[in-house]
N, C-alpha and C. Protein backbone atom coordinates (compact mmCIF):
# COMPACT_ATOMS: atom_id res chain seq x y z
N UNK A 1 137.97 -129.62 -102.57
CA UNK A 1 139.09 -129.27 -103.44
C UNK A 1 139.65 -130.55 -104.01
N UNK A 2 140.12 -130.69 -105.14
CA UNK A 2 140.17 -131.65 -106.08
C UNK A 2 141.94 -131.30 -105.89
N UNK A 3 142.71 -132.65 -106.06
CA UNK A 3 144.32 -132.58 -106.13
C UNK A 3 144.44 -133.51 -105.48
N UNK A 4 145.91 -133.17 -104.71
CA UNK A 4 146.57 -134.68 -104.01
C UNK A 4 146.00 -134.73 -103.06
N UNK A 5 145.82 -135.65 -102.63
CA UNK A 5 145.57 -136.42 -101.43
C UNK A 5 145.40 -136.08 -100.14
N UNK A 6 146.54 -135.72 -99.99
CA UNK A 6 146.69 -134.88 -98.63
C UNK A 6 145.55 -133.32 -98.75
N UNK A 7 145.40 -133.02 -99.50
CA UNK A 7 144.79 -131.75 -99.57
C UNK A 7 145.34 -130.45 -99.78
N UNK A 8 146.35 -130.29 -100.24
CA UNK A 8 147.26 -129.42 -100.79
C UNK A 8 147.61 -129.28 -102.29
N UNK A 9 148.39 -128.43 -102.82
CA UNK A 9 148.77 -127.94 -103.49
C UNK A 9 149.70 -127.04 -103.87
N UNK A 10 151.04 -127.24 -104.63
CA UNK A 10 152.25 -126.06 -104.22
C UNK A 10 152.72 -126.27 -106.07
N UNK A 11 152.58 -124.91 -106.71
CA UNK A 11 153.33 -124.58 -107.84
C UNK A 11 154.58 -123.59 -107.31
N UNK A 12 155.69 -123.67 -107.62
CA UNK A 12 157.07 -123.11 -108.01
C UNK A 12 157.26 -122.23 -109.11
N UNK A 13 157.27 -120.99 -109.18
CA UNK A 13 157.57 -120.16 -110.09
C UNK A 13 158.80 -119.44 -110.09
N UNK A 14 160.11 -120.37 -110.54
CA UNK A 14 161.35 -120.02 -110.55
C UNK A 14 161.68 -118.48 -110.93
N UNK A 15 160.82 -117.78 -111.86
CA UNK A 15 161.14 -116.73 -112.55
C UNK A 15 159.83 -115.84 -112.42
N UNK A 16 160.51 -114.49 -112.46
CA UNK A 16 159.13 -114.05 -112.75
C UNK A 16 158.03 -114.05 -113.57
N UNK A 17 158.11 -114.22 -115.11
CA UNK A 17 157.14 -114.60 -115.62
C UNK A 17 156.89 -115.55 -115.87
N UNK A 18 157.46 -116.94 -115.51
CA UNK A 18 157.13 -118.23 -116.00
C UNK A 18 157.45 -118.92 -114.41
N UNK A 19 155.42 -119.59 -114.42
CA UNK A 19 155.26 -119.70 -116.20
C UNK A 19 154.00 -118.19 -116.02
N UNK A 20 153.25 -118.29 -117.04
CA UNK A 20 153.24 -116.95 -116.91
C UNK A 20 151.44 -116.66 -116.13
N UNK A 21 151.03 -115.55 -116.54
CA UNK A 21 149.50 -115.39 -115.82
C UNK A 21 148.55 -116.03 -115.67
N UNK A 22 148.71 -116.61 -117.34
CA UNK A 22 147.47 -117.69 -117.81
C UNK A 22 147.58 -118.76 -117.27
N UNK A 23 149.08 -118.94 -117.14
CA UNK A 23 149.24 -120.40 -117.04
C UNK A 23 148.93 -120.45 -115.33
N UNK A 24 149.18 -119.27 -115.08
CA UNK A 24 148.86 -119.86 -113.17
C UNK A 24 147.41 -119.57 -113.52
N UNK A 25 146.45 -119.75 -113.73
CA UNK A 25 145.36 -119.03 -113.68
C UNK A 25 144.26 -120.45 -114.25
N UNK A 26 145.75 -121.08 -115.16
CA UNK A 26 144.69 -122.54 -115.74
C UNK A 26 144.89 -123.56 -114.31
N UNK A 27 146.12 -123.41 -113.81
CA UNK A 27 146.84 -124.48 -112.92
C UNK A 27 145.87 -124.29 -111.54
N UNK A 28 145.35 -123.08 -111.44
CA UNK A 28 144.30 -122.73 -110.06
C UNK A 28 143.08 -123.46 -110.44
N UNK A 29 142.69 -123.18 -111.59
CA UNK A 29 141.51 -123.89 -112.07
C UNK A 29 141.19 -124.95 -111.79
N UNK A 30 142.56 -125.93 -112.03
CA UNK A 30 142.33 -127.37 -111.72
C UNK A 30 142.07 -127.70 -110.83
N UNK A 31 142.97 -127.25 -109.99
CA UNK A 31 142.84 -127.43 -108.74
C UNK A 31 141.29 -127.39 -108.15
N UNK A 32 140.41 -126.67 -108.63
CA UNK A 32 139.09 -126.22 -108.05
C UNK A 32 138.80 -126.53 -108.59
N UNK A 33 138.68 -127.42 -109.66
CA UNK A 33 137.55 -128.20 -110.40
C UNK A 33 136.32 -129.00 -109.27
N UNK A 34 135.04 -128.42 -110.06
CA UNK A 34 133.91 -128.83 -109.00
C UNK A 34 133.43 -127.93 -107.83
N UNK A 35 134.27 -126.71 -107.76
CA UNK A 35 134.01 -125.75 -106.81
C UNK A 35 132.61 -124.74 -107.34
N UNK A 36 132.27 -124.24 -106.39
CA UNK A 36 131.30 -123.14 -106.99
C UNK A 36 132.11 -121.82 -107.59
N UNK A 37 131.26 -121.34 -108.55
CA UNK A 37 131.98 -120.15 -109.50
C UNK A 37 132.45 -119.23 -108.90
N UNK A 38 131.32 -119.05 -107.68
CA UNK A 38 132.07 -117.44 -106.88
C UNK A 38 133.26 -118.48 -106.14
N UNK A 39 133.05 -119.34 -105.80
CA UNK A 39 134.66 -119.79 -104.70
C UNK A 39 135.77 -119.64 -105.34
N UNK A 40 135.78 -120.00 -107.02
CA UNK A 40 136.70 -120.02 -107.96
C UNK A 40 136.76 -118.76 -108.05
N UNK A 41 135.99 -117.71 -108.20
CA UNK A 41 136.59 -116.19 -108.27
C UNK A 41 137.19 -115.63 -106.85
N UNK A 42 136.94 -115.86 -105.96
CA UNK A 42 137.52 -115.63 -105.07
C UNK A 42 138.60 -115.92 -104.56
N UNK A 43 138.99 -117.23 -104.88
CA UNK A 43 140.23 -117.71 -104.82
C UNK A 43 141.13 -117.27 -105.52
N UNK A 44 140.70 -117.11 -106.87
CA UNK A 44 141.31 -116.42 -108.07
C UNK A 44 142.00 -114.94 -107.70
N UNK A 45 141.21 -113.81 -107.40
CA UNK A 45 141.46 -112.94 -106.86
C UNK A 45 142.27 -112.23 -105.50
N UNK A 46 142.33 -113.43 -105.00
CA UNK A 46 143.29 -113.67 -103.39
C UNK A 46 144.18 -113.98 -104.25
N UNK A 47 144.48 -115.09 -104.38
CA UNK A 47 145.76 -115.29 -105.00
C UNK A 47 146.34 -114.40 -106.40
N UNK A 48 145.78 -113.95 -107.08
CA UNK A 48 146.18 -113.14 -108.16
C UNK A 48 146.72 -111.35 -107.40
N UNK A 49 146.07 -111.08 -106.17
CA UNK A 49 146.57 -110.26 -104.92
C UNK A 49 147.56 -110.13 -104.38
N UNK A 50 147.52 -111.78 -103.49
CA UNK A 50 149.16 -112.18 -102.98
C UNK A 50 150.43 -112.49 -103.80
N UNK A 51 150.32 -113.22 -105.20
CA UNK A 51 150.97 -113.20 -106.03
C UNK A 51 151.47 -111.47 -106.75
N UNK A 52 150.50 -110.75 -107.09
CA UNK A 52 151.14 -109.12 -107.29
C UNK A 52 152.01 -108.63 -106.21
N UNK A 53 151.67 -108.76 -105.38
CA UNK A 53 152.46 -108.57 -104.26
C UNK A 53 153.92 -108.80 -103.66
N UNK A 54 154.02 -110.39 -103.99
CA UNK A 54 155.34 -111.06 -104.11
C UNK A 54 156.17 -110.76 -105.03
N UNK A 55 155.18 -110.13 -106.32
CA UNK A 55 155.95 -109.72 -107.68
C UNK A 55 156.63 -109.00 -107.10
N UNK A 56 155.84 -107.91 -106.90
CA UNK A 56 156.55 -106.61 -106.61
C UNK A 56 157.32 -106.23 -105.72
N UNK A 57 157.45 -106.76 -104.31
CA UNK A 57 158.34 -106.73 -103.02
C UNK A 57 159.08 -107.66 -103.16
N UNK A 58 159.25 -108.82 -103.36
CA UNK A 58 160.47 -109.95 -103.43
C UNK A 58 160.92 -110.58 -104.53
N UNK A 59 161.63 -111.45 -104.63
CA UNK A 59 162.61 -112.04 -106.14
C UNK A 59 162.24 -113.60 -105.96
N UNK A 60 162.56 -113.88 -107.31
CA UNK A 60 162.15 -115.55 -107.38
C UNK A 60 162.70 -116.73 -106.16
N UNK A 61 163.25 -117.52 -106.27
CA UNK A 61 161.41 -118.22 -107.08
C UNK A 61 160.47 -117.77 -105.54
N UNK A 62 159.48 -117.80 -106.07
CA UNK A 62 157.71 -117.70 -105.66
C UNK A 62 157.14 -118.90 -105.66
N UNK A 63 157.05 -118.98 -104.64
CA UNK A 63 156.20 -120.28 -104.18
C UNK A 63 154.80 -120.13 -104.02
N UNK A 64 153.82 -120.64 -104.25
CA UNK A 64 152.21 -120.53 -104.20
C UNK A 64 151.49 -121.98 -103.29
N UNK A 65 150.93 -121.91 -102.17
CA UNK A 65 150.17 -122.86 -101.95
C UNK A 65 148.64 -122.43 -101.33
N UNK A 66 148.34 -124.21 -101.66
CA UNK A 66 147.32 -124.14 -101.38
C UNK A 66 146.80 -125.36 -100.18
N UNK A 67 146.50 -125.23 -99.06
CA UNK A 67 145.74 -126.37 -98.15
C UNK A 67 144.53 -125.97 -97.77
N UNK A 68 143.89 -127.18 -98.06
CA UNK A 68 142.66 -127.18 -97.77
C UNK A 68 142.09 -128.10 -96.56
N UNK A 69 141.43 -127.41 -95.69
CA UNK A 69 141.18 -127.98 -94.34
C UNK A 69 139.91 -128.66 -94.20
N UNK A 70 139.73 -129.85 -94.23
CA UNK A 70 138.14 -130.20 -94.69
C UNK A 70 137.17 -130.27 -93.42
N UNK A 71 137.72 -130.02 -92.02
CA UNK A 71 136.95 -129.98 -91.30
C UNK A 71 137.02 -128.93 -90.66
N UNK A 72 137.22 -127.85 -91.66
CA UNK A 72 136.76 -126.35 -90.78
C UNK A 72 136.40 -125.72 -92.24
N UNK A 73 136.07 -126.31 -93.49
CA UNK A 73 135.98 -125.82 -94.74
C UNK A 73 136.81 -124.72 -94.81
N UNK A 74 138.22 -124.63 -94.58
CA UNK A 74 139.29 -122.99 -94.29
C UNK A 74 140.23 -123.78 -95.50
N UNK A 75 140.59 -122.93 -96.50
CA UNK A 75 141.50 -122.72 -97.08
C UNK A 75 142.41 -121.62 -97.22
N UNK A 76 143.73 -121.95 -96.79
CA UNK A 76 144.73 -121.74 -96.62
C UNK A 76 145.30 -121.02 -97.57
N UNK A 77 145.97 -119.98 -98.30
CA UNK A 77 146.41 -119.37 -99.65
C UNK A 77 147.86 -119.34 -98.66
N UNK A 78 148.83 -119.66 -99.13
CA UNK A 78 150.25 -118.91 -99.18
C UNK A 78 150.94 -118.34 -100.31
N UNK A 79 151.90 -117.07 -100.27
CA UNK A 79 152.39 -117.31 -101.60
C UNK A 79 153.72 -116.80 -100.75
N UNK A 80 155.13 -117.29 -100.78
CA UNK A 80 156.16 -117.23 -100.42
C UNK A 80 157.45 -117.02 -101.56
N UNK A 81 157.74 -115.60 -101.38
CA UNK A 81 159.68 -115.25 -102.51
C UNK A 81 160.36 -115.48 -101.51
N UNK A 82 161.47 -115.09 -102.15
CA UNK A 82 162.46 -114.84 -101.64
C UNK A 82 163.12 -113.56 -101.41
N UNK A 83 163.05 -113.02 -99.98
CA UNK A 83 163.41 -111.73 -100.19
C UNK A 83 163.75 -111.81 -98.37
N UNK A 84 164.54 -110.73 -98.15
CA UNK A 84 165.66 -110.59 -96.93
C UNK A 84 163.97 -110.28 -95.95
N UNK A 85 164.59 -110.32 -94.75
CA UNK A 85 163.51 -110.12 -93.56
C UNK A 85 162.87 -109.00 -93.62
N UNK A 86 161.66 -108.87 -93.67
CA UNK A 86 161.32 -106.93 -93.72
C UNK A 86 161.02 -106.61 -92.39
N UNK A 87 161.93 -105.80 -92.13
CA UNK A 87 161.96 -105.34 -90.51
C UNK A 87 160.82 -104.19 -90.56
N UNK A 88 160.41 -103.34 -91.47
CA UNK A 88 159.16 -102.25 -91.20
C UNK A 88 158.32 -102.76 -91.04
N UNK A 89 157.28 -102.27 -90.67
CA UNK A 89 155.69 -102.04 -90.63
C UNK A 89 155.26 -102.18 -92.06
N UNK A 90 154.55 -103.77 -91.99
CA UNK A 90 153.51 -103.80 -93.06
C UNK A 90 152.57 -102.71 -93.22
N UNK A 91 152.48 -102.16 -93.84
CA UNK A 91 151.77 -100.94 -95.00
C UNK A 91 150.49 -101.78 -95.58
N UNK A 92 149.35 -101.31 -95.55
CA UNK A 92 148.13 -102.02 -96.45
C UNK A 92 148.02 -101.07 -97.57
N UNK A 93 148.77 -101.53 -98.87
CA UNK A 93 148.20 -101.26 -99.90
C UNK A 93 147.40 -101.93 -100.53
N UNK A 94 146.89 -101.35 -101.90
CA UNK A 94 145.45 -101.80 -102.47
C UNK A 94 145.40 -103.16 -102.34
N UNK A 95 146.39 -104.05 -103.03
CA UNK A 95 146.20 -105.26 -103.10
C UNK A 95 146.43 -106.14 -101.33
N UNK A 96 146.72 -105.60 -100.80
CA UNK A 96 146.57 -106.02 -99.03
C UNK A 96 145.31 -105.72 -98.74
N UNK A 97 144.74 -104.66 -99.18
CA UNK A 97 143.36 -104.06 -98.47
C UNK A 97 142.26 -105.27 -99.14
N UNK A 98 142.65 -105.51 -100.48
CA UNK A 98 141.40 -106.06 -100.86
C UNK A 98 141.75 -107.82 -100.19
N UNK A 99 142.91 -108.70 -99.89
CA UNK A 99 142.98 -109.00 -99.21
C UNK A 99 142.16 -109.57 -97.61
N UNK A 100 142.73 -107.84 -96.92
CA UNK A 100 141.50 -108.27 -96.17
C UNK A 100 140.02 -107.90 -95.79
N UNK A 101 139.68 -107.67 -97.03
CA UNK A 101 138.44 -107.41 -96.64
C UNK A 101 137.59 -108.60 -97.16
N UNK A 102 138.22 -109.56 -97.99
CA UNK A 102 137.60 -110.52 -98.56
C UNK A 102 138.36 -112.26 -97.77
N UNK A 103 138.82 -112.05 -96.57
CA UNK A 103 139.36 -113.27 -95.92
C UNK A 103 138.87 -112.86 -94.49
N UNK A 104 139.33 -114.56 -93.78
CA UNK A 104 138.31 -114.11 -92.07
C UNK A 104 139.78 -114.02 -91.78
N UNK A 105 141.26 -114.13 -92.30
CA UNK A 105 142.11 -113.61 -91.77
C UNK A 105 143.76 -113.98 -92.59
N UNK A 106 144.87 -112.82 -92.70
CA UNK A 106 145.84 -113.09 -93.22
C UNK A 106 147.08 -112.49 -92.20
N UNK A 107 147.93 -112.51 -92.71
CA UNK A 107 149.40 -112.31 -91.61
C UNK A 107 150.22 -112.39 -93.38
N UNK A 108 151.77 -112.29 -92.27
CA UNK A 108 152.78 -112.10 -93.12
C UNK A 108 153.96 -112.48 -92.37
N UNK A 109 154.71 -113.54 -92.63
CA UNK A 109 155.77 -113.97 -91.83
C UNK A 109 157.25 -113.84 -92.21
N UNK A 110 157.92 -112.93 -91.58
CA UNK A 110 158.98 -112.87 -92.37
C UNK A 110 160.59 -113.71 -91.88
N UNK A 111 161.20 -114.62 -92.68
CA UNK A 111 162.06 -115.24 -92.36
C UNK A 111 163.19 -114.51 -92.62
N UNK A 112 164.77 -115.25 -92.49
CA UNK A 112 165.98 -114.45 -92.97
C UNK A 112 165.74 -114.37 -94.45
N UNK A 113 165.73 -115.23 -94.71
CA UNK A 113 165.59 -115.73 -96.46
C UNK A 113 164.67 -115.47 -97.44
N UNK A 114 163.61 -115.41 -96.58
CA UNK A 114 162.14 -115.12 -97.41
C UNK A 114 160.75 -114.49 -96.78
N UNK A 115 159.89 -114.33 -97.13
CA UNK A 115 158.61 -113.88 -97.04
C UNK A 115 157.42 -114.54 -97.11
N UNK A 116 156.55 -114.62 -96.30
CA UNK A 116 155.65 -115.74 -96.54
C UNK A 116 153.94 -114.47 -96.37
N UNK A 117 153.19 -114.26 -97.42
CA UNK A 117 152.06 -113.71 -97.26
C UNK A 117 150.79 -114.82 -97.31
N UNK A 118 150.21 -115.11 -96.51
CA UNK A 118 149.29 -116.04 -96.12
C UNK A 118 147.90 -115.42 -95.73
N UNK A 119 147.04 -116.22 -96.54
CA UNK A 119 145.43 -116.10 -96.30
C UNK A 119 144.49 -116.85 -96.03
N UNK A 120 143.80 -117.08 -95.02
CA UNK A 120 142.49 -117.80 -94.90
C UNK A 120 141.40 -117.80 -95.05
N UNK A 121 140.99 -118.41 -96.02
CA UNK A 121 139.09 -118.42 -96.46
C UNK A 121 138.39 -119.45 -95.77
N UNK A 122 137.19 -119.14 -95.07
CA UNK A 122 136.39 -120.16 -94.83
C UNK A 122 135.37 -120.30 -95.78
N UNK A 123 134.62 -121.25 -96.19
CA UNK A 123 133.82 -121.45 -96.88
C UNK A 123 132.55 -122.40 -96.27
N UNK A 124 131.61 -121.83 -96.31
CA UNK A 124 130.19 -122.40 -95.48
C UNK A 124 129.33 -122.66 -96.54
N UNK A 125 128.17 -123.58 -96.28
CA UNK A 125 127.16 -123.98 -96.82
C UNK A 125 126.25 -123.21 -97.03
């Protein structure tokens, strides 16, 4: 994974549409510059998942990251709003299901303040 240093990556999306689809969609890109095409669709699709998700259950800003673990090839997806603790039972709807059927594993952590939906991809040779 191509970026800072450390191996991460975190865009801020104060609002809900900005900046808007494309623009998260060019900003992922970069990030994976040099990746293979399916890794880039896959990533694409996790995060374009967890991001619908945050749309729809919590309020700005939306936080998006990305760490990348270079000695277990596992990348990390977070995408974190802001929204009060959810005391129910996570529910797997569509965009959860596809989720996990395409990660070796995700969770959902909920703080006073916010929401954190998190995914892990491994990626092998």
């Amino acid at each position: 994974m191509t970026g800072p240093d450390d191996g991460s990556a975190v865009l801020v999306m104060e609002t809900h549409g900005s900046p808007s689809r494309a623009e998260v969609e060019a900003w992922l890109r970069d990030r994976l510059v040099g990746w293979l095409d399916h890794d880039v669709l896959l990533v694409g699709v996790l995060v374009g998942e967890l991001l619908d998700n945050a749309w729809r259950c919590g309020e700005p800003p939306y936080v998006l990251e990305l760490v990348m673990d270079p000695w277990t090839e596992t990348l990390t997806i977070r995408v974190r709003d802001h929204a009060r603790r959810h005391t129910a039972r996570w529910s797997l709807g569509a965009g959860l299901l596809i989720v996990d059927g395409l990660t070796a594993q995700w969770g959902v952590v909920s703080a006073s303040e916010s929401t954190t939906v998190w995914a892990k991809v491994r990626f092998e040779d």
